[in-house]
N, C-alpha and C. Protein backbone atom coordinates (compact mmCIF):
# COMPACT_ATOMS: atom_id res chain seq x y z
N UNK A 1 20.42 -4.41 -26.81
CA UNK A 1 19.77 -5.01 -25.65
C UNK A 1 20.83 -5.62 -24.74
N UNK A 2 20.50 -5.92 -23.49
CA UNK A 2 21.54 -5.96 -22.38
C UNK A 2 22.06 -7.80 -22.47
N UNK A 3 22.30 -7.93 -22.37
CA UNK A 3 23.01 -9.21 -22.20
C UNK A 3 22.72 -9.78 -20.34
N UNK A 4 21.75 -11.13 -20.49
CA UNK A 4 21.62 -11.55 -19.48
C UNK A 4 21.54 -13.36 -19.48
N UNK A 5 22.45 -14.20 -18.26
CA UNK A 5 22.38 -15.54 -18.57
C UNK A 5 21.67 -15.96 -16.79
N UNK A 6 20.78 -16.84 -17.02
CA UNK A 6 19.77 -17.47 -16.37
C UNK A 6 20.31 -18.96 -15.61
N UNK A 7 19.57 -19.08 -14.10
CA UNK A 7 19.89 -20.47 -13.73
C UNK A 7 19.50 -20.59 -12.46
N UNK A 8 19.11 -21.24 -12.05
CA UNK A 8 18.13 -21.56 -10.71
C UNK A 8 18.82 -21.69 -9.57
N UNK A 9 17.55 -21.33 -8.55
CA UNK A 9 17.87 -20.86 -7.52
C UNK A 9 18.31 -21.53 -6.52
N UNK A 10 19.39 -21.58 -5.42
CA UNK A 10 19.78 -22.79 -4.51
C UNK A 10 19.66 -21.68 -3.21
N UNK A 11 19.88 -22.58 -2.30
CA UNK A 11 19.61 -22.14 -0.94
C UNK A 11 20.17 -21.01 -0.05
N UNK A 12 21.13 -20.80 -1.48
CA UNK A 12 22.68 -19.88 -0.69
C UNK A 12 22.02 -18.45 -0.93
N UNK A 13 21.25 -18.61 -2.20
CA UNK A 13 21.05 -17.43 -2.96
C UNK A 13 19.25 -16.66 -2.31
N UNK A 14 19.10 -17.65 -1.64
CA UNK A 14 17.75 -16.45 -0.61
C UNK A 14 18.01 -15.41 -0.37
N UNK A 15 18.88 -14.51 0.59
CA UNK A 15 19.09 -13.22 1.24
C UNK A 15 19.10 -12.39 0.03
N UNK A 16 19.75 -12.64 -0.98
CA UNK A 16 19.68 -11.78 -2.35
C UNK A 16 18.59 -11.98 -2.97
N UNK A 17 17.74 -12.83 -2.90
CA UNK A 17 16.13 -13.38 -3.61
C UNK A 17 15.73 -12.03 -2.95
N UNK A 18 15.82 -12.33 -2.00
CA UNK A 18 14.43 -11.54 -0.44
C UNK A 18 15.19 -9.57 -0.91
N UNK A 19 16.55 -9.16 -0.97
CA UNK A 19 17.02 -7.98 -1.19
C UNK A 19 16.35 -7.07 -2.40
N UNK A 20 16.49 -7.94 -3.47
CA UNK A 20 15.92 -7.40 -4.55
C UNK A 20 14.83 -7.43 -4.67
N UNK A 21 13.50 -8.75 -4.09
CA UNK A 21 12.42 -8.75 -4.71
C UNK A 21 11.69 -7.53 -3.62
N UNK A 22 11.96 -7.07 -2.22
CA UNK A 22 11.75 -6.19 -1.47
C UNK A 22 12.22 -4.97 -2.33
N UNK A 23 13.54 -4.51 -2.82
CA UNK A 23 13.80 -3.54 -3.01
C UNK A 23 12.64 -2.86 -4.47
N UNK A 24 12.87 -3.86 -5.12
CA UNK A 24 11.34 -3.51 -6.42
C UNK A 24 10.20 -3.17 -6.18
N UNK A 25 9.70 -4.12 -5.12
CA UNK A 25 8.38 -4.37 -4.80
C UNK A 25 7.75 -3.08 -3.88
N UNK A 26 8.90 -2.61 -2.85
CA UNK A 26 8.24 -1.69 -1.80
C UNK A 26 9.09 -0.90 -1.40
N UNK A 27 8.77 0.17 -0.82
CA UNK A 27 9.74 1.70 -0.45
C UNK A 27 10.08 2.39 -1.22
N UNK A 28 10.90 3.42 -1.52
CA UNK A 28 11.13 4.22 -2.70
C UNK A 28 11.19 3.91 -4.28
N UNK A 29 11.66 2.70 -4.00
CA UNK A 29 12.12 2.09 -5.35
C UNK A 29 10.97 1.67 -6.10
N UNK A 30 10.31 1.21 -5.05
CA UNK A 30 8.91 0.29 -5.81
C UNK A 30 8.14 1.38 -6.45
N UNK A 31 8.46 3.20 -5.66
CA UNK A 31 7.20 3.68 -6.60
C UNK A 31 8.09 4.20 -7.97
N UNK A 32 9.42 4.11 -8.08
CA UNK A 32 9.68 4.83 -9.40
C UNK A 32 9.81 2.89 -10.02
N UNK A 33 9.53 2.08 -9.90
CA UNK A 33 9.55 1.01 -10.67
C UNK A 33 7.75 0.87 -11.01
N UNK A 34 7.57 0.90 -12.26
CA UNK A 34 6.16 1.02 -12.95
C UNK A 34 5.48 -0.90 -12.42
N UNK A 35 6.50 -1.64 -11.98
CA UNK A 35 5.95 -2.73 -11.68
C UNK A 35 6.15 -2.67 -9.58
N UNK A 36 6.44 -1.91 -9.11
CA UNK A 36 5.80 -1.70 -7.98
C UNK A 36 5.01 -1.56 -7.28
N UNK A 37 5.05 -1.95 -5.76
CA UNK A 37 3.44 -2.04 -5.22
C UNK A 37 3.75 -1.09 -4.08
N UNK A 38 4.54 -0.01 -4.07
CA UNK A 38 4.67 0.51 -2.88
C UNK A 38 3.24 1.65 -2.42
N UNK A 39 2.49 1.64 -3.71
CA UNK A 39 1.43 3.01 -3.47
C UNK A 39 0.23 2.04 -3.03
N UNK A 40 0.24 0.51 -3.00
CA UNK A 40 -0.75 -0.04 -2.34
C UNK A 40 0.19 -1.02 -0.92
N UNK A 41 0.63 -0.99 -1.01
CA UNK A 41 1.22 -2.08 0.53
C UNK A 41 2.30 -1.53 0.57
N UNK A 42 2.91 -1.68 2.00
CA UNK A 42 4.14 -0.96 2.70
C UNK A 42 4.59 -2.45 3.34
N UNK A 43 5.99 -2.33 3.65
CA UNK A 43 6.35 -3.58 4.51
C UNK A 43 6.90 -4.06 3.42
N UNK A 44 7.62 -5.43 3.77
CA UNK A 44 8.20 -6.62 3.18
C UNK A 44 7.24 -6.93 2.25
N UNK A 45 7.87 -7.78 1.34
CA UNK A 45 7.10 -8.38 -0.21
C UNK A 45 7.20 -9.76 0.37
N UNK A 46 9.01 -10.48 0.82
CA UNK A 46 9.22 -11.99 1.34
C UNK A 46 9.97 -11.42 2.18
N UNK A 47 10.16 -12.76 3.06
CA UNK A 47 11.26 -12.75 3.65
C UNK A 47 12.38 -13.83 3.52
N UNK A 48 13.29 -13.97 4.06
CA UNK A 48 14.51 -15.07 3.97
C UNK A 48 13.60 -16.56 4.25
N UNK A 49 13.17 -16.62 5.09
CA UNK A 49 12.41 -17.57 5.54
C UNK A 49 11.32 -18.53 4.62
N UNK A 50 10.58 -17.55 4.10
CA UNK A 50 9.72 -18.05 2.94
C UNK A 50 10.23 -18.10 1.93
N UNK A 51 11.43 -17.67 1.19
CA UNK A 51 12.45 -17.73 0.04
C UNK A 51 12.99 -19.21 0.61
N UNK A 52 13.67 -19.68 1.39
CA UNK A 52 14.55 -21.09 2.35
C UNK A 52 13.64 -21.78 1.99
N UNK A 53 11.95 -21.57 2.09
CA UNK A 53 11.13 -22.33 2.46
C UNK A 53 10.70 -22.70 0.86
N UNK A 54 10.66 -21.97 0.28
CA UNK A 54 10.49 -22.21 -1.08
C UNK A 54 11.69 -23.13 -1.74
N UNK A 55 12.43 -22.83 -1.47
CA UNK A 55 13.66 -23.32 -2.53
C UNK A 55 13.83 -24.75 -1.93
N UNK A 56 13.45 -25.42 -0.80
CA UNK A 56 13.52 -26.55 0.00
C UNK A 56 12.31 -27.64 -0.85
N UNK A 57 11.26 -26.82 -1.20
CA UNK A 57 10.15 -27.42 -1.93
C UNK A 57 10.03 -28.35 -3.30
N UNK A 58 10.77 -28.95 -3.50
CA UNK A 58 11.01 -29.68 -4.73
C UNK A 58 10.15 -29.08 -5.84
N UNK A 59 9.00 -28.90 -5.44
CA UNK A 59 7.75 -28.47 -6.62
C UNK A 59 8.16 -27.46 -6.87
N UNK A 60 9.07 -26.36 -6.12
CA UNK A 60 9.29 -25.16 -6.82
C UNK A 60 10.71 -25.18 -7.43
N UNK A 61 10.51 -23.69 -8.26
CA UNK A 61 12.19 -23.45 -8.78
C UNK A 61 11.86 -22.13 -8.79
N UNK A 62 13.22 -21.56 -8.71
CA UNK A 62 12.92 -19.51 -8.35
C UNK A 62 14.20 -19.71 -9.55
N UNK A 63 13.75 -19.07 -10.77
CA UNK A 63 14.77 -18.92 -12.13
C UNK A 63 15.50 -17.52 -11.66
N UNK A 64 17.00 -17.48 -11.52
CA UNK A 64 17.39 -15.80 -11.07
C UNK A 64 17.92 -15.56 -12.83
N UNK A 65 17.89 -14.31 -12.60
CA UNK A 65 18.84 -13.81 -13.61
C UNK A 65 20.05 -12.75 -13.35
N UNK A 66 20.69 -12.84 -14.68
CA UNK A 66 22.17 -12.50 -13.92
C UNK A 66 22.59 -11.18 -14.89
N UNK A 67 22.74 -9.87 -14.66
CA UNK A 67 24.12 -9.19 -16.11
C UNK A 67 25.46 -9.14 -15.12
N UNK A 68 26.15 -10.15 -16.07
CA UNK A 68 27.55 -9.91 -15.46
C UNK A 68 26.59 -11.15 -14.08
N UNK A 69 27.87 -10.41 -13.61
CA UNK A 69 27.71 -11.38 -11.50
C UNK A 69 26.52 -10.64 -11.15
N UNK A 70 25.93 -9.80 -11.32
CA UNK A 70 25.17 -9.21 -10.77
C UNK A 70 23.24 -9.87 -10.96
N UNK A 71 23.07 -9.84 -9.90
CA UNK A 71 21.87 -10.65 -9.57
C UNK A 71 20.13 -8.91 -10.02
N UNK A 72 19.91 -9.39 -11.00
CA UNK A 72 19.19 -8.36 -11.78
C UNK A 72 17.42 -8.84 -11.64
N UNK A 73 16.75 -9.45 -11.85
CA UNK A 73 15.70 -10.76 -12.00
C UNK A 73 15.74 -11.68 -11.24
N UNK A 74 14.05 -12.23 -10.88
CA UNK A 74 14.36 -13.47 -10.58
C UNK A 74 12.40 -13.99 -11.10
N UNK A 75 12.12 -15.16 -10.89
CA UNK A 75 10.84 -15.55 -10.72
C UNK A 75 10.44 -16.97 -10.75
N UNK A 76 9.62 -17.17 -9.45
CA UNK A 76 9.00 -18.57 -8.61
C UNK A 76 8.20 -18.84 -9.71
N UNK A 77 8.34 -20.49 -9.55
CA UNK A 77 7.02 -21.42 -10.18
C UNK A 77 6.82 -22.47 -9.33
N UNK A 78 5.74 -23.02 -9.33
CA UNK A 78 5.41 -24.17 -7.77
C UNK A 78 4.21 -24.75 -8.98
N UNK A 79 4.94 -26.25 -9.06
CA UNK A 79 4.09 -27.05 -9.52
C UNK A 79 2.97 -27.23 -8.71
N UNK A 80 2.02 -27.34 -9.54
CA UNK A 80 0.51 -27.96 -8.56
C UNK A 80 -0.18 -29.14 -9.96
N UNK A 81 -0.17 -29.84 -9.48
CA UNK A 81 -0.54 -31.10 -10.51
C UNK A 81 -0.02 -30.65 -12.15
N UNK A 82 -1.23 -30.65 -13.23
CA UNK A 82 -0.62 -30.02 -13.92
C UNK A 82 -0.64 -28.86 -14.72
N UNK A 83 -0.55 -27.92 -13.51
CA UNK A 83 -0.40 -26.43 -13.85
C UNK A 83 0.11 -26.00 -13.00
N UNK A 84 0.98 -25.12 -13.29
CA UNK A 84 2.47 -24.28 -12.11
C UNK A 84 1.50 -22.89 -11.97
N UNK A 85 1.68 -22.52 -11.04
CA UNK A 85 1.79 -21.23 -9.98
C UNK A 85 3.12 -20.17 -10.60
N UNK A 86 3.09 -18.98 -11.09
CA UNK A 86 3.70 -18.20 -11.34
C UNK A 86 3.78 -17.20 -10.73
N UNK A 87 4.83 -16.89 -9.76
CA UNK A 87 5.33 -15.87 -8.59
C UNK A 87 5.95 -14.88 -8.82
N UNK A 88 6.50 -13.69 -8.08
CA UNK A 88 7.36 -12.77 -7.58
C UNK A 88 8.29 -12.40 -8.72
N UNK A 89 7.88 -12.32 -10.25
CA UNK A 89 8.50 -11.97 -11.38
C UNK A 89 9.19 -10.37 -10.97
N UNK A 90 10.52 -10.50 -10.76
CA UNK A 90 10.94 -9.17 -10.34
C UNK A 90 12.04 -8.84 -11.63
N UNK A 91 12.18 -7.74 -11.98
CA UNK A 91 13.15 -6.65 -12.59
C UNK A 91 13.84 -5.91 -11.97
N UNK A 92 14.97 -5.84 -11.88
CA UNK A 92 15.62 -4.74 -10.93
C UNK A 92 15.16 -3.59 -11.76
N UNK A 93 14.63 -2.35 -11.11
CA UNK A 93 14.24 -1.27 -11.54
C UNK A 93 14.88 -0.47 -12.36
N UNK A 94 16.58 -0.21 -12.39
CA UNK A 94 17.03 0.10 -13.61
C UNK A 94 16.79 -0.74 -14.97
N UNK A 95 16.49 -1.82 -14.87
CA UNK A 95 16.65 -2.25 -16.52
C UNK A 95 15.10 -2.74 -16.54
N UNK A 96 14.41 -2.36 -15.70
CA UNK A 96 12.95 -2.57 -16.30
C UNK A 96 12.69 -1.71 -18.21
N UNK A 97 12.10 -2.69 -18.85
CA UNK A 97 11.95 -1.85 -20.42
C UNK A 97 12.90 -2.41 -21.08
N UNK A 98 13.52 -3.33 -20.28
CA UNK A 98 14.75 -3.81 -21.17
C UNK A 98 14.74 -5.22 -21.77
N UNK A 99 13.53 -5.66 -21.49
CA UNK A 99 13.39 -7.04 -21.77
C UNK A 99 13.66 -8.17 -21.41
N UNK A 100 13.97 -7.71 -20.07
CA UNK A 100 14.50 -9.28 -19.01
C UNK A 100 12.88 -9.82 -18.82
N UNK A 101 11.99 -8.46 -18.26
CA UNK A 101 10.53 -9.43 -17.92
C UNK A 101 10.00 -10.40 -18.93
N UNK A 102 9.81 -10.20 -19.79
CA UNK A 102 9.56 -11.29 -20.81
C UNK A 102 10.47 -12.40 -21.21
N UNK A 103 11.66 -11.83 -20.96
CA UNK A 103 12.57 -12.99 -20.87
C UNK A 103 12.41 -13.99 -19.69
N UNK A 104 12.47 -13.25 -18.58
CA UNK A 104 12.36 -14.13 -17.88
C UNK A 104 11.17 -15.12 -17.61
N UNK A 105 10.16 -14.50 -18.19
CA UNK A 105 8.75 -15.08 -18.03
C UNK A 105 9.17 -16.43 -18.87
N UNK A 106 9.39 -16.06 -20.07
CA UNK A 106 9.34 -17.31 -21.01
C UNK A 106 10.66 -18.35 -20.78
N UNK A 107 11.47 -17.98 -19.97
CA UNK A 107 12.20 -19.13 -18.97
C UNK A 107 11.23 -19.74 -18.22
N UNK A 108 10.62 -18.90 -17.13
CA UNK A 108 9.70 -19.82 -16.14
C UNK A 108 8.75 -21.04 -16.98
N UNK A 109 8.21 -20.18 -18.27
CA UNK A 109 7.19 -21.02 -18.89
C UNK A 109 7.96 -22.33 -19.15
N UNK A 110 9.20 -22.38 -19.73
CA UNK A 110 10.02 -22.88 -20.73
C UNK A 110 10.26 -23.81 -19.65
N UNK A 111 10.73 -23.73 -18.19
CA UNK A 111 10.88 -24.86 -17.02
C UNK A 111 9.56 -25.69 -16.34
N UNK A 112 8.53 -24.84 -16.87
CA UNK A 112 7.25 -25.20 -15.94
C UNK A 112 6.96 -26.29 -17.33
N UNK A 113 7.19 -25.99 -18.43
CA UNK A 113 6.34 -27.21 -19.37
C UNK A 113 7.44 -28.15 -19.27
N UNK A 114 8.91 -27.92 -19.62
CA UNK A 114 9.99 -29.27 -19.56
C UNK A 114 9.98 -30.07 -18.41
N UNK A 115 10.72 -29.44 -17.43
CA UNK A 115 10.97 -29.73 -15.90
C UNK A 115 10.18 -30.24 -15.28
N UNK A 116 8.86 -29.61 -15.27
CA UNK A 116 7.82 -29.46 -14.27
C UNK A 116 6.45 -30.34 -15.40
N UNK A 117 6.49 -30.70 -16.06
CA UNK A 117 5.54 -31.05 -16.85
C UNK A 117 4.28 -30.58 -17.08
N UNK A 118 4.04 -28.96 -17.01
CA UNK A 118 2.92 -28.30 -16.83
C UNK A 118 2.28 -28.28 -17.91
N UNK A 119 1.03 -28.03 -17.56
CA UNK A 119 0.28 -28.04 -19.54
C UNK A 119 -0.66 -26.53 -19.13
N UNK A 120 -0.71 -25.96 -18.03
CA UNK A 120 -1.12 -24.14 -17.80
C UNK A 120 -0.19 -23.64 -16.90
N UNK A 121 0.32 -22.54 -16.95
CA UNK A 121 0.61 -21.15 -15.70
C UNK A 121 -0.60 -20.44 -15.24
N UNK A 122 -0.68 -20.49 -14.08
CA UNK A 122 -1.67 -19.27 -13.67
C UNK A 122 -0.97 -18.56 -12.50
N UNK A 123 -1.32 -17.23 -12.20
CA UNK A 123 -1.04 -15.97 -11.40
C UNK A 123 -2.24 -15.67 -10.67
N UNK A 124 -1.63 -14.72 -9.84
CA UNK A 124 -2.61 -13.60 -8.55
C UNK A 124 -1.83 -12.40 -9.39
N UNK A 125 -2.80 -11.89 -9.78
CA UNK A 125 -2.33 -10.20 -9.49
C UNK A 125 -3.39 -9.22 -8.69
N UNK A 126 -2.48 -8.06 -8.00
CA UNK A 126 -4.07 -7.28 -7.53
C UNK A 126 -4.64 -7.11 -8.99
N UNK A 127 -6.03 -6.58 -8.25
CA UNK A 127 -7.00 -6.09 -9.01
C UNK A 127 -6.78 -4.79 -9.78
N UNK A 128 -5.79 -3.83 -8.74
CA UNK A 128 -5.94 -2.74 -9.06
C UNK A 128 -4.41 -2.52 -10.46
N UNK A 129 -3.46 -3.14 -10.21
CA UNK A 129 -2.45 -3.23 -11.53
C UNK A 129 -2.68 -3.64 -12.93
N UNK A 130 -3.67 -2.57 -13.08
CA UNK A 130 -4.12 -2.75 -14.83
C UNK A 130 -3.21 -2.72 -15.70
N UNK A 131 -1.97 -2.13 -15.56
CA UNK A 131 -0.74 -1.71 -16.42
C UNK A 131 -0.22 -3.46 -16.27
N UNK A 132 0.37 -3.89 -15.19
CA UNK A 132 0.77 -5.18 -14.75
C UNK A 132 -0.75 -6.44 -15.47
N UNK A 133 -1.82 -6.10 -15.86
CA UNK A 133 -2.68 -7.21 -16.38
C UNK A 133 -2.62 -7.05 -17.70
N UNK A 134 -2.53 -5.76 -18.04
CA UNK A 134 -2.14 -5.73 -19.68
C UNK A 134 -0.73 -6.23 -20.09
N UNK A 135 0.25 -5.90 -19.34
CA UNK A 135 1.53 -6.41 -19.96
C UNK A 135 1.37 -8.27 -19.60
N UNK A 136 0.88 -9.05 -18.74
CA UNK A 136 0.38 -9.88 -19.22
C UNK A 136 -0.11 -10.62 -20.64
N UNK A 137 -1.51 -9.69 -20.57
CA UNK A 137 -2.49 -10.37 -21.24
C UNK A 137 -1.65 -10.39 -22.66
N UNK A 138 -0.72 -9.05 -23.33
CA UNK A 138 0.10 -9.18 -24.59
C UNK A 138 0.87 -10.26 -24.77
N UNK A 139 1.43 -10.97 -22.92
CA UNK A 139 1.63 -12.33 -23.36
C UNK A 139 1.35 -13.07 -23.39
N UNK A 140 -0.14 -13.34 -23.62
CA UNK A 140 -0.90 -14.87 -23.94
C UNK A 140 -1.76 -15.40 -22.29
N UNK A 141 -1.36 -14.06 -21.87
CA UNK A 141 -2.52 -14.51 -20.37
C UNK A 141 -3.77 -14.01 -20.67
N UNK A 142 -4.52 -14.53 -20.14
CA UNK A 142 -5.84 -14.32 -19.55
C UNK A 142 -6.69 -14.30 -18.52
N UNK A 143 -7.01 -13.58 -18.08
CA UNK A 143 -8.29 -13.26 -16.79
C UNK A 143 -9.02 -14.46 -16.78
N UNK A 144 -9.49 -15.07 -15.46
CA UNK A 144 -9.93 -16.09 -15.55
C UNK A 144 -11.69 -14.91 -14.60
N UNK A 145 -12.45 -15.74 -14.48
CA UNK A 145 -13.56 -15.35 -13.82
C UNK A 145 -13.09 -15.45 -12.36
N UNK A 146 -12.09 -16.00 -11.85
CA UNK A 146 -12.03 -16.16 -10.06
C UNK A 146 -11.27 -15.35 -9.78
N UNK A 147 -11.23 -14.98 -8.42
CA UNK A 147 -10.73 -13.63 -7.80
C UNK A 147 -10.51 -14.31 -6.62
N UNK A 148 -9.35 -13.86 -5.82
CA UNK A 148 -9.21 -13.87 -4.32
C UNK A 148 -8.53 -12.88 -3.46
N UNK A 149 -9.25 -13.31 -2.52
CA UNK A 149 -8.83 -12.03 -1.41
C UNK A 149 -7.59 -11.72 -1.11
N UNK A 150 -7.25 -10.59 -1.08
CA UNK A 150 -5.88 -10.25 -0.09
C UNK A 150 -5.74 -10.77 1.06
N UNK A 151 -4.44 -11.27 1.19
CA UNK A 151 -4.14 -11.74 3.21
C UNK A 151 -4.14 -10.70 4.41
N UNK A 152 -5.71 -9.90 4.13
CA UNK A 152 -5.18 -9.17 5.31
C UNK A 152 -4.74 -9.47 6.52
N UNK A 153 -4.17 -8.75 7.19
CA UNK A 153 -3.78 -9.89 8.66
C UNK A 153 -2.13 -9.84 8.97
N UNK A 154 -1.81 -10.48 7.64
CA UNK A 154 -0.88 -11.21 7.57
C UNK A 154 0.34 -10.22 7.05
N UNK A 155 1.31 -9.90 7.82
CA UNK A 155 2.71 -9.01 7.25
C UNK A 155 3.64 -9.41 6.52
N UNK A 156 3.55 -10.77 6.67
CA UNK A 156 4.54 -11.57 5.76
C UNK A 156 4.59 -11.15 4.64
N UNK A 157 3.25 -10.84 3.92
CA UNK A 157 3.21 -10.31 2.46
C UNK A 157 2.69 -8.67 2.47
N UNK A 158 3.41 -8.34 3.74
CA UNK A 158 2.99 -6.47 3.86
C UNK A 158 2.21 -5.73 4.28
N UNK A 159 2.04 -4.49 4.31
CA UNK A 159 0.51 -3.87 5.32
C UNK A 159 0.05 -3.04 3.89
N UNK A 160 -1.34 -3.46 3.86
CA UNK A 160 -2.02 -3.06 2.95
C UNK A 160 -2.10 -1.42 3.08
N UNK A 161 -2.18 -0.49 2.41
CA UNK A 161 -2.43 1.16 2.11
C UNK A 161 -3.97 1.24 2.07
N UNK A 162 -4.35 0.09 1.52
CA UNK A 162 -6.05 0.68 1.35
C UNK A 162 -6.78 -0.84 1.62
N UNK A 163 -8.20 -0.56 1.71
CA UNK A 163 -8.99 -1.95 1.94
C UNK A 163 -9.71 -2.46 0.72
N UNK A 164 -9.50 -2.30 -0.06
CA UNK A 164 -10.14 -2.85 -1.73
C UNK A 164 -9.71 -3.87 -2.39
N UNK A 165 -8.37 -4.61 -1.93
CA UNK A 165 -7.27 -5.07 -2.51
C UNK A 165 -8.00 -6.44 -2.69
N UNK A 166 -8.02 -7.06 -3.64
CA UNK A 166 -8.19 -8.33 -4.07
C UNK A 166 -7.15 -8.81 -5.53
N UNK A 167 -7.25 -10.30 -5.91
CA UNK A 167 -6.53 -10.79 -6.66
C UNK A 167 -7.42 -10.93 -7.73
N UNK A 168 -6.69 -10.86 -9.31
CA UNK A 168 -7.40 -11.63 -9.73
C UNK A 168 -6.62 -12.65 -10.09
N UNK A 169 -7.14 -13.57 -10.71
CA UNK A 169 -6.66 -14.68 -11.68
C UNK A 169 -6.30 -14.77 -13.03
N UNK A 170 -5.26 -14.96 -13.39
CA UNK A 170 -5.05 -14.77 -14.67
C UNK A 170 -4.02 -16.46 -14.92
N UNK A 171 -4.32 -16.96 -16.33
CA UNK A 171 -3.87 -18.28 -16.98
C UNK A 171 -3.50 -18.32 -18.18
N UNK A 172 -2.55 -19.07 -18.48
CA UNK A 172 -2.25 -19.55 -20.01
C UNK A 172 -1.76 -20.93 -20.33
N UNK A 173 -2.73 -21.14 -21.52
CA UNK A 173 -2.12 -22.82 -21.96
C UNK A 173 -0.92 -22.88 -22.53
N UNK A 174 0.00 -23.64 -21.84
CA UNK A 174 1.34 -24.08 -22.20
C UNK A 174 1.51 -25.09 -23.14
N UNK A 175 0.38 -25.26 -23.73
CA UNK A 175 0.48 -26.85 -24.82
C UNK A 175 0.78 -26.03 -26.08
């Protein structure tokens, strides 16, 4: 297994946040990456701006990960009383299968209960990433009954491919 060391995100390190989590998320890459959304939204995933804007937020922390110097992973948590918000879990597409996603997940968890004093994580995922709700749920998530809408409208988070797109909710107790 690959060798990877972890450590949070500062202000310098946005433009490379916004490079990679775009390059996974959408355009060619996103469709040979099995955790891509390029066959439902086109456009940007973030931008520099909302990465700045995040990392300025005390409540949040964006955990990157590293092989070698090389910036491979990353993934947002945003305290909200006491349960964190779990974001933009990215893999660089070559070493997806390799065990950074779960690694990195159980960093975020591991900062959201110390750091952040969380006692749940909860997520948005679409509706339609059943592959992305199962590799979840194997880790201790669960579907909650609430759902929310996609931002249509809004490009910041991309131009939708189709009109069906909703979130669901998914949670896990951190105690």
């Amino acid at each position: 297994m690959p060798s990877f060391h972890f450590r949070t995100a500062e202000l310098g390190d946005a433009s490379d946040i916004v490079t990679l989590v775009n390059y996974v998320y959408r355009g060619e890459s996103g469709m040979r990456a099995w955790t891509g959304e390029a066959h439902l939204i086109d456009g940007q995933r973030t931008d520099v701006q909302a990465i700045k804007e995040a990392l300025s937020n005390p409540r949040v922390r964006i955990v990157l990960a590293f092989q070698s110097e090389k910036l491979v992973g990353c993934v947002m948590i945003r305290a909200e009383m006491q349960k964190c918000y779990l974001g933009m879990l990215t893999v660089d597409v070559d070493l997806q299968k390799a065990g950074l996603g779960t690694s990195l997940l159980r960093e975020a968890e591991n900062t959201a209960r110390g750091r952040l004093q969380a006692s749940q994580m909860f997520m948005y995922v679409i509706s339609l990433r059943t592959e992305l709700i199962e590799w979840y749920t194997r880790r201790g998530y669960e579907l909650t009954d609430r759902r929310s809408p996609f931002p249509y409208g809004d490009q910041r988070f991309g131009i939708p491919k189709r009109d069906d797109l909703e979130f669901v909710i998914m949670s896990k107790d951190l105690t």
